[in-house]
N, C-alpha and C. Protein backbone atom coordinates (compact mmCIF):
# COMPACT_ATOMS: atom_id res chain seq x y z
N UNK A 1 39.80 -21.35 -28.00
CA UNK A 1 39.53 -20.68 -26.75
C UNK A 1 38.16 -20.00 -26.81
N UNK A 2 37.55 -20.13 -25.43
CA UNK A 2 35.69 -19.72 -25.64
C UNK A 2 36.16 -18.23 -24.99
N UNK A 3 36.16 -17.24 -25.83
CA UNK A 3 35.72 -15.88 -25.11
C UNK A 3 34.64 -15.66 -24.12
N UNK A 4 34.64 -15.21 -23.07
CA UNK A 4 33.67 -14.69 -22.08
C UNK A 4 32.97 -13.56 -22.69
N UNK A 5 31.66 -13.71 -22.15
CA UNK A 5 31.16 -12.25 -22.06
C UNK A 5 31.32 -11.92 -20.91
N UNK A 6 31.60 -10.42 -21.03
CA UNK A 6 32.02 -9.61 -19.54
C UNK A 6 30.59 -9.77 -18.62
N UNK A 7 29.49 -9.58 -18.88
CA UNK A 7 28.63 -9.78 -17.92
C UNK A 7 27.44 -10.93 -18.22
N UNK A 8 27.63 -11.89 -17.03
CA UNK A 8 26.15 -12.73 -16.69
C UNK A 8 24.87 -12.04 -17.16
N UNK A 9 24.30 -12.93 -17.68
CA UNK A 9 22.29 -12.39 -17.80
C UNK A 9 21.93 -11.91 -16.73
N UNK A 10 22.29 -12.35 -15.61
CA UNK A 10 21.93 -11.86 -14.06
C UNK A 10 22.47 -10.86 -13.62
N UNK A 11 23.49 -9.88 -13.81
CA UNK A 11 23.80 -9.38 -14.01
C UNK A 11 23.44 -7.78 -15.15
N UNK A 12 23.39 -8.58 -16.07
CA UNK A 12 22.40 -7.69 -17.19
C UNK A 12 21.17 -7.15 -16.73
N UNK A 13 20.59 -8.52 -16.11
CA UNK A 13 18.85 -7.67 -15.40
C UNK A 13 19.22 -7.41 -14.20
N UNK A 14 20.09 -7.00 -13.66
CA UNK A 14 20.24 -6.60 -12.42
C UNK A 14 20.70 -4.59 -13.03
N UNK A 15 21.36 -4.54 -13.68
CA UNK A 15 22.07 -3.06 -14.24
C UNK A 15 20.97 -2.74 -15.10
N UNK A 16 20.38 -3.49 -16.25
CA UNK A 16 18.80 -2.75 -16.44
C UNK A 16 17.64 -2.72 -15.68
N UNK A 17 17.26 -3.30 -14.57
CA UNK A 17 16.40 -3.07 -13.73
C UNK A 17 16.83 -2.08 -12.56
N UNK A 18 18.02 -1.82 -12.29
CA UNK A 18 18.19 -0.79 -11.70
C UNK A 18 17.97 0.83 -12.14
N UNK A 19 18.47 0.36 -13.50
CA UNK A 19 18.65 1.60 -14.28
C UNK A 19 17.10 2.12 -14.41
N UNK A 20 16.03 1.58 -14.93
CA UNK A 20 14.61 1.84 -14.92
C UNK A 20 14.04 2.34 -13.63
N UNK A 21 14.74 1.49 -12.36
CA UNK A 21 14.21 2.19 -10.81
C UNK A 21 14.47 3.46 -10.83
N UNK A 22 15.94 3.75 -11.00
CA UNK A 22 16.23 4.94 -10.60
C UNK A 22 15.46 5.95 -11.67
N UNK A 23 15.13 5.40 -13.08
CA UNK A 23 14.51 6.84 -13.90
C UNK A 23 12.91 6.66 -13.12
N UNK A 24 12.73 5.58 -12.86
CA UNK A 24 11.26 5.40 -12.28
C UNK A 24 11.02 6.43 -11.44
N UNK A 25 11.63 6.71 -10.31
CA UNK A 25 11.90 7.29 -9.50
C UNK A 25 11.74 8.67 -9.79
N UNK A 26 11.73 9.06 -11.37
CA UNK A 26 11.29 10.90 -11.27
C UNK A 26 10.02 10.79 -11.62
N UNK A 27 8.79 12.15 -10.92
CA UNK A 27 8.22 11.81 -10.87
C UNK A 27 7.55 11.75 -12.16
N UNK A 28 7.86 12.23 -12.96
CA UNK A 28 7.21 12.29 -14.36
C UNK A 28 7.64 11.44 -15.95
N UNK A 29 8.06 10.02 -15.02
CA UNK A 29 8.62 9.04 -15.79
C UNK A 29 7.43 8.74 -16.84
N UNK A 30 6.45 8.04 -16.54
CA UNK A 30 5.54 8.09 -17.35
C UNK A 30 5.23 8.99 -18.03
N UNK A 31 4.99 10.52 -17.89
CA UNK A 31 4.36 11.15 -19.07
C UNK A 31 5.37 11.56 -19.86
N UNK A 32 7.11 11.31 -19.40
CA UNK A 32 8.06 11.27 -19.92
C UNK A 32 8.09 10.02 -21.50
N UNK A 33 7.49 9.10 -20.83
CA UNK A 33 7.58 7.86 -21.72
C UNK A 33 6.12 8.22 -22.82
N UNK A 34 5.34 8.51 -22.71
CA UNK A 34 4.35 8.95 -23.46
C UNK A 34 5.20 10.02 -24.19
N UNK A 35 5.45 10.76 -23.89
CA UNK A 35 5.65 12.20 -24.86
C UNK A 35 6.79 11.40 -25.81
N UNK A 36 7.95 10.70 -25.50
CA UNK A 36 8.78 9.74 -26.68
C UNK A 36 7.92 8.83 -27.34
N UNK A 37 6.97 8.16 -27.07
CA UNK A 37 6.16 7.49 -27.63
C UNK A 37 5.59 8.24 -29.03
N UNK A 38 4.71 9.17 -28.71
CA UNK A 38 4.15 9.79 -29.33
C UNK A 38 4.78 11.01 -30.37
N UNK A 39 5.84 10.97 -29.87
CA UNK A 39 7.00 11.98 -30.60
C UNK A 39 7.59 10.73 -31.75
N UNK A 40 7.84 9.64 -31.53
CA UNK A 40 8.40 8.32 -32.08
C UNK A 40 7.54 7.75 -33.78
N UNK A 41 6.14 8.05 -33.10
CA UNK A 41 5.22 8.25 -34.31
C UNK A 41 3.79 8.52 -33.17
N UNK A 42 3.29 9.38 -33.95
CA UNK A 42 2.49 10.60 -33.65
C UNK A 42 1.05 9.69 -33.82
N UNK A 43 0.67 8.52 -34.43
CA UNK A 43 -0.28 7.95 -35.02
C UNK A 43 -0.36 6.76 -34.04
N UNK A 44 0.27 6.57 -32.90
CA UNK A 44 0.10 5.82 -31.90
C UNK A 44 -0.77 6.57 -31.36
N UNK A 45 -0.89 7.92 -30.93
CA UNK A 45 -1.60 8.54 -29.96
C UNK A 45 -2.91 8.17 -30.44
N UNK A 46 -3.71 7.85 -31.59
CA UNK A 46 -4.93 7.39 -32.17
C UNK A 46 -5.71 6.38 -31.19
N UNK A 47 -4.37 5.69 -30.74
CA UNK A 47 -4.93 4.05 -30.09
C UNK A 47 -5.02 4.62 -28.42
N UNK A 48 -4.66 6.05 -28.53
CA UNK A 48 -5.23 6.57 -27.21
C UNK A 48 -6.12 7.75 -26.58
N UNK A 49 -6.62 7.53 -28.11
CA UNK A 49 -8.00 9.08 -28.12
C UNK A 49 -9.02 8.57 -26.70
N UNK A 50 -9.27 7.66 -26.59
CA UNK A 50 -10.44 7.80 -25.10
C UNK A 50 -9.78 7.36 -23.75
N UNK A 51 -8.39 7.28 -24.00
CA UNK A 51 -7.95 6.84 -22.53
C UNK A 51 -7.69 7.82 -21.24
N UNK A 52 -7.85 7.70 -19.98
CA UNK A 52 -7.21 8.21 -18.68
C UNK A 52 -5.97 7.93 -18.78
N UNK A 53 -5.73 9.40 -18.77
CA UNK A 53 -3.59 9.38 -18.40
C UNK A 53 -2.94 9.00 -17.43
N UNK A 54 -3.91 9.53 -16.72
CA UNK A 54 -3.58 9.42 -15.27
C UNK A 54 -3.75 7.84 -14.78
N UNK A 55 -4.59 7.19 -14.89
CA UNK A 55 -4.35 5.79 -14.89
C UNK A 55 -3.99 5.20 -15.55
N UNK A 56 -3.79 5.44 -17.01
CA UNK A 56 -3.04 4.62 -18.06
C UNK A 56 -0.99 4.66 -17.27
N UNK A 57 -1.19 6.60 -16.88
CA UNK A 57 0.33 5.96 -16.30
C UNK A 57 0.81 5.02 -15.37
N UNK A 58 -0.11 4.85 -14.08
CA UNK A 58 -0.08 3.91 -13.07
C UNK A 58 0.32 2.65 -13.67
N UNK A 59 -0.72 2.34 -14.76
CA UNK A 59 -0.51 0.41 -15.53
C UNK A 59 0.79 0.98 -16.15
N UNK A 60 1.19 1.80 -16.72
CA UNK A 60 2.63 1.58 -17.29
C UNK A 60 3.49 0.93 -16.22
N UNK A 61 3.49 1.95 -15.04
CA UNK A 61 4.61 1.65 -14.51
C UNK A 61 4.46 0.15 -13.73
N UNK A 62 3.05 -0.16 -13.47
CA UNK A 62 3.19 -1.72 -12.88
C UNK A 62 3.12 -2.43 -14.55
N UNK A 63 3.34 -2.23 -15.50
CA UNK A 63 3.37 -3.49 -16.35
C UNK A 63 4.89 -3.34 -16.72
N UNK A 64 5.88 -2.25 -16.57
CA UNK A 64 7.13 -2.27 -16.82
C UNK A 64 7.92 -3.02 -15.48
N UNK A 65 7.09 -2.79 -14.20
CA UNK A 65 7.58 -3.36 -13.06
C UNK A 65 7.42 -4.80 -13.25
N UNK A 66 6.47 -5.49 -14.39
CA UNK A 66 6.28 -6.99 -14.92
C UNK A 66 7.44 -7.04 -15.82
N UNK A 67 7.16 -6.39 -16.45
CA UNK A 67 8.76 -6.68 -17.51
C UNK A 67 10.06 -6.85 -16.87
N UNK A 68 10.47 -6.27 -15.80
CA UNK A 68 11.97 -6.18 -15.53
C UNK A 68 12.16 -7.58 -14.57
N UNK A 69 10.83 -7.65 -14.16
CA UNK A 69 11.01 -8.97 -13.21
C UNK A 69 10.45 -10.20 -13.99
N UNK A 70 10.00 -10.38 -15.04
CA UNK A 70 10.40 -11.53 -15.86
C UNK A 70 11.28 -11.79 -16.24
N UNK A 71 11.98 -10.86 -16.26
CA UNK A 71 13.71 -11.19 -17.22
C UNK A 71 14.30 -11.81 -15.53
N UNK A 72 14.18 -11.62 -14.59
CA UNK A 72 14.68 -12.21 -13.13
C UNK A 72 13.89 -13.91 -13.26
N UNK A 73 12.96 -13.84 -14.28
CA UNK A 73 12.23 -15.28 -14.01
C UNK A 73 11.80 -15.69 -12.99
N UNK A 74 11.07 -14.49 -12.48
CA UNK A 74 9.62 -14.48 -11.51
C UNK A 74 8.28 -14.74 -12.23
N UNK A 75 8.19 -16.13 -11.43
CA UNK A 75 6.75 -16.73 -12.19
C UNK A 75 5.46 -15.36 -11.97
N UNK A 76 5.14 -14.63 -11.03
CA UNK A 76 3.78 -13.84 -10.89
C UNK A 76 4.18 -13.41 -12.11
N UNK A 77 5.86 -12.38 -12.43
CA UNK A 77 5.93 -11.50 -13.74
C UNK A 77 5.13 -12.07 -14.69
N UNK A 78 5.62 -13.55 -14.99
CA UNK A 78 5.31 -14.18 -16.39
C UNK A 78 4.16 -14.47 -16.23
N UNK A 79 3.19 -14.57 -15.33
CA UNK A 79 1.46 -14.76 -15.51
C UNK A 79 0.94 -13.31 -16.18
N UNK A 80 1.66 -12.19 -15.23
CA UNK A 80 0.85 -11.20 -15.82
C UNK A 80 1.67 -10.37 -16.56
N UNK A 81 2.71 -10.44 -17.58
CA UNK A 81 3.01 -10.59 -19.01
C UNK A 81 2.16 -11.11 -19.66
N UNK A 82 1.80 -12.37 -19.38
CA UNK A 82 1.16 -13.24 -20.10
C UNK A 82 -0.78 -13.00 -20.14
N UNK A 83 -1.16 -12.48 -19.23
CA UNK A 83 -2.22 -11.67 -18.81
C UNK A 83 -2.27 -10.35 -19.79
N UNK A 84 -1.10 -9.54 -19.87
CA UNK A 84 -1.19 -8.45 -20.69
C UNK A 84 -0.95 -8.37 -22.12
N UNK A 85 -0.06 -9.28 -22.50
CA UNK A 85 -0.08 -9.92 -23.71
C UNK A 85 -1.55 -10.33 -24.36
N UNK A 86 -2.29 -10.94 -23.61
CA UNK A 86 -3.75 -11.46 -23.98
C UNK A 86 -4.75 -10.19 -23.87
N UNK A 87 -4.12 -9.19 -23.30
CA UNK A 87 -5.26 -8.19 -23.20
C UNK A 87 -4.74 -7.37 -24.84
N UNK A 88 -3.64 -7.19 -25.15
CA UNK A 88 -3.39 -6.34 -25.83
C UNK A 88 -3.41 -7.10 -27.69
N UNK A 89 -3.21 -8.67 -27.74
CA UNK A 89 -2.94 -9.26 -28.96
C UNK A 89 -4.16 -8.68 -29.65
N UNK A 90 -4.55 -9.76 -30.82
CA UNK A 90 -5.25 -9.62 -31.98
C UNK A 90 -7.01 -9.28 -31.47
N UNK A 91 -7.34 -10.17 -30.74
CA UNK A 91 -8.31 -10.32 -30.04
C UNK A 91 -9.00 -9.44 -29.11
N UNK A 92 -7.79 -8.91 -28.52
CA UNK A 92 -8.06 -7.44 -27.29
C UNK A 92 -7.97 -6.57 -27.79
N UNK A 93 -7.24 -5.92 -27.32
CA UNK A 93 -6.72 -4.31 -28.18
C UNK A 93 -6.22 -3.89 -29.51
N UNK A 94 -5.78 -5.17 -29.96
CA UNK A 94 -4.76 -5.53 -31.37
C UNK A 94 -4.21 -4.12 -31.65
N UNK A 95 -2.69 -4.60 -30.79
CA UNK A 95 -1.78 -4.07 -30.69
C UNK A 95 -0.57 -4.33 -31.62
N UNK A 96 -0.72 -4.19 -32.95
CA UNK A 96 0.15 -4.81 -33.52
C UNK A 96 1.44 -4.91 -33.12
N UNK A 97 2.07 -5.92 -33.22
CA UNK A 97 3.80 -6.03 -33.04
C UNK A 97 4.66 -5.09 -33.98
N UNK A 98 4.46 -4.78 -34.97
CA UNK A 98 5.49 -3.55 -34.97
C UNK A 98 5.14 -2.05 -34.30
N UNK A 99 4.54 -2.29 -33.37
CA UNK A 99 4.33 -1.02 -32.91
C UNK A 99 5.48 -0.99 -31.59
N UNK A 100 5.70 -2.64 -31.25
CA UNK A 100 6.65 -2.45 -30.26
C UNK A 100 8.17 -1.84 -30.34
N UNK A 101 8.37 -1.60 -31.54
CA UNK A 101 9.40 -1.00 -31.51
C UNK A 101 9.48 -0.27 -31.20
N UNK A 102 8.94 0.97 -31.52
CA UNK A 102 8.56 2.34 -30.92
C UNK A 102 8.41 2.34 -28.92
N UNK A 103 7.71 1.48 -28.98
CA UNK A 103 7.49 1.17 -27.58
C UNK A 103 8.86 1.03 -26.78
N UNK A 104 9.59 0.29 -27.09
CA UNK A 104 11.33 0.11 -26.67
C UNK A 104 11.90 1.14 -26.99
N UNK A 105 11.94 1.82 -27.65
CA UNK A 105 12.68 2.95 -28.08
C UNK A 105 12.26 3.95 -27.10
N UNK A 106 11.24 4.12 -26.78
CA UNK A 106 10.59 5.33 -26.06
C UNK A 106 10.77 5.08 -24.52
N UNK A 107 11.07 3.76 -24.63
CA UNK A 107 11.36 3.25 -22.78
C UNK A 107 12.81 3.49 -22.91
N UNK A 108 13.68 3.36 -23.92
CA UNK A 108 15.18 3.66 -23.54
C UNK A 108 15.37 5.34 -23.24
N UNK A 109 14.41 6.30 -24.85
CA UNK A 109 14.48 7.24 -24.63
C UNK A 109 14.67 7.79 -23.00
N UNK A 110 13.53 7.08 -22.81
CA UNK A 110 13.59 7.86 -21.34
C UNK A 110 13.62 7.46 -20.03
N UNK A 111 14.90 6.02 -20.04
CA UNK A 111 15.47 5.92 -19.00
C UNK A 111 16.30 7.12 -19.59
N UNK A 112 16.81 6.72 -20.60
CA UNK A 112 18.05 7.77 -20.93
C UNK A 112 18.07 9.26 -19.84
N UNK A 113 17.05 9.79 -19.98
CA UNK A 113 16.45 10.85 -19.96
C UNK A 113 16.31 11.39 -18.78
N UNK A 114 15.59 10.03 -17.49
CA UNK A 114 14.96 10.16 -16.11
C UNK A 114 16.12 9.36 -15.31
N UNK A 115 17.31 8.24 -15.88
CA UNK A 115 18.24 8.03 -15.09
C UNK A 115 19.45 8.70 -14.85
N UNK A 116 19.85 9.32 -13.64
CA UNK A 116 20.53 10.43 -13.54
C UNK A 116 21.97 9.85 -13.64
N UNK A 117 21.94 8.34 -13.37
CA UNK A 117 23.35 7.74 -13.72
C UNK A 117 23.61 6.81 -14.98
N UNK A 118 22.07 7.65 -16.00
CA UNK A 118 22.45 6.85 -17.22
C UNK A 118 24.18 6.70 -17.75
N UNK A 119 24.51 5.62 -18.93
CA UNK A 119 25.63 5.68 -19.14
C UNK A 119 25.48 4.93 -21.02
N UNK A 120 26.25 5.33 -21.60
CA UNK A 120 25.85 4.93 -23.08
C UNK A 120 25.93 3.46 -23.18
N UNK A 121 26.82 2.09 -21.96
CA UNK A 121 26.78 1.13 -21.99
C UNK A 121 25.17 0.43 -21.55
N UNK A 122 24.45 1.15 -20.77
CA UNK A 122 23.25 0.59 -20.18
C UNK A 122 22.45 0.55 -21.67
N UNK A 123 22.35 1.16 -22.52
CA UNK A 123 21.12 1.19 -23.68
C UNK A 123 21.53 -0.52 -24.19
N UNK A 124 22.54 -1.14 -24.06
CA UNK A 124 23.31 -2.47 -25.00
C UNK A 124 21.93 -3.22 -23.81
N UNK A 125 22.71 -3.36 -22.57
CA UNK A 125 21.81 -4.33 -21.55
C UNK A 125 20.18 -4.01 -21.48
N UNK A 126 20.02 -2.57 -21.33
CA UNK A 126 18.30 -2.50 -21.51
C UNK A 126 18.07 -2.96 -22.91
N UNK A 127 18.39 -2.95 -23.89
CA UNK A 127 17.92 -3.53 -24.93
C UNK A 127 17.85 -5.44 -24.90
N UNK A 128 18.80 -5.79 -24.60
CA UNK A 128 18.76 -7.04 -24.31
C UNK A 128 17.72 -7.70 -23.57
N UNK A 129 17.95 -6.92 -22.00
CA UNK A 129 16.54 -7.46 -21.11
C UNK A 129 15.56 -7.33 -22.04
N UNK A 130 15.13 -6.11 -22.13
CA UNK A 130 14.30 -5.85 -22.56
C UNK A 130 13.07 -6.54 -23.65
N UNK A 131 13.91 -7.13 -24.90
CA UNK A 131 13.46 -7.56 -25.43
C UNK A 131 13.39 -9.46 -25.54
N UNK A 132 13.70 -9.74 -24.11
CA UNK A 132 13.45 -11.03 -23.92
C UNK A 132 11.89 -11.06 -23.62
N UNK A 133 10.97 -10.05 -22.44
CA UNK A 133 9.93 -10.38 -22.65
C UNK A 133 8.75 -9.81 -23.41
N UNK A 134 8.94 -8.37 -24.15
CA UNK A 134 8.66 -8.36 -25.40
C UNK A 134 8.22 -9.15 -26.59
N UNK A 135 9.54 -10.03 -26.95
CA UNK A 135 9.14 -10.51 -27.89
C UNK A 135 8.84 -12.16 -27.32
N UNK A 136 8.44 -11.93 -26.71
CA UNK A 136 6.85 -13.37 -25.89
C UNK A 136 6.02 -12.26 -26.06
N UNK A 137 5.63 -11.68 -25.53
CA UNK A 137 4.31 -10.68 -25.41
C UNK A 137 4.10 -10.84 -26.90
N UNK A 138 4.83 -10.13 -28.35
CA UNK A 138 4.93 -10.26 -29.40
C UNK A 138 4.15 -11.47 -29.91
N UNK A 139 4.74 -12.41 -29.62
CA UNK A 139 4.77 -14.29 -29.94
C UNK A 139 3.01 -14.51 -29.40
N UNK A 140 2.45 -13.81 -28.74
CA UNK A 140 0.87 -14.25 -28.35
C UNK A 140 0.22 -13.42 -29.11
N UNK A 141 0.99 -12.49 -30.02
CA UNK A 141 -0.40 -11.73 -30.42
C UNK A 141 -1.42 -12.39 -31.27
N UNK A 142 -1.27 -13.53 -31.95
CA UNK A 142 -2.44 -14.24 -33.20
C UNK A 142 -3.06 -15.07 -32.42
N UNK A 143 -2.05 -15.41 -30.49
CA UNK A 143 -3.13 -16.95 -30.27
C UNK A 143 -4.08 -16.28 -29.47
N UNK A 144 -4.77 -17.11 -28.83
CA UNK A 144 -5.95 -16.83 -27.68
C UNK A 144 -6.02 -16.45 -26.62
């Protein structure tokens, strides 16, 4: 007998992309997600000694608004995933891939944090979405 899983993939990015709207939705989601970042390991903030906050938060929230809608398998998402991936690999920013961990961690931190109907089952599904387009972003960092 094939056990079910209780919920569809479609489904999954439907309850983690909601869950991110609604923390989206306070207004201090981003500097929320920075301060876990940087609390996560303190030696990331290095790779942001000359940046604007204030516009670095704007691209967060449209490159997380790319993430949740690639996992929906919206072709624009996956161009500019694939766009930001190339800005950030070996070549651009060299962003190493274990730094993304921290990076996921600090986005659960703080849906956790900014969704007012978080629930301890959503961290299973945001992790899942989550790291479907991650680890592509990941997968481009050595090519061109």
């Amino acid at each position: 007998m094939v056990k079910k899983r209780k919920k569809s993939w479609t489904e999954k990015v439907e309850i983690a992309k909601n869950s991110y709207l609604r923390g989206r939705n306070h207004n201090s989601f981003a500097k929320i997600f920075y301060k876990n970042l940087f609390f996560l390991n303190p030696k990331i903030k290095n790779i942001f000694s000359d940046t604007d906050f204030e516009h670095q938060e704007k691209l967060l929230l449209i490159g997380l608004d790319h993430l949740f809608n690639y996992s929906e398998n919206d072709n624009d998402a996956k161009k500019q995933i694939l766009r930001l991936s190339k800005v950030h690999n070996a070549k651009g920013l060299n962003i190493h891939p274990h730094l993304y961990y921290y990076w996921i961690e600090a986005l659960i931190m703080t849906i956790k944090e900014t969704d007012n109907q978080y629930h301890n089952d959503l961290e299973f599904y945001l992790r899942e979405v989550i790291s479907f387009p991650v680890s592509f972003f990941i997968s481009q960092y050595f090519l061109n």
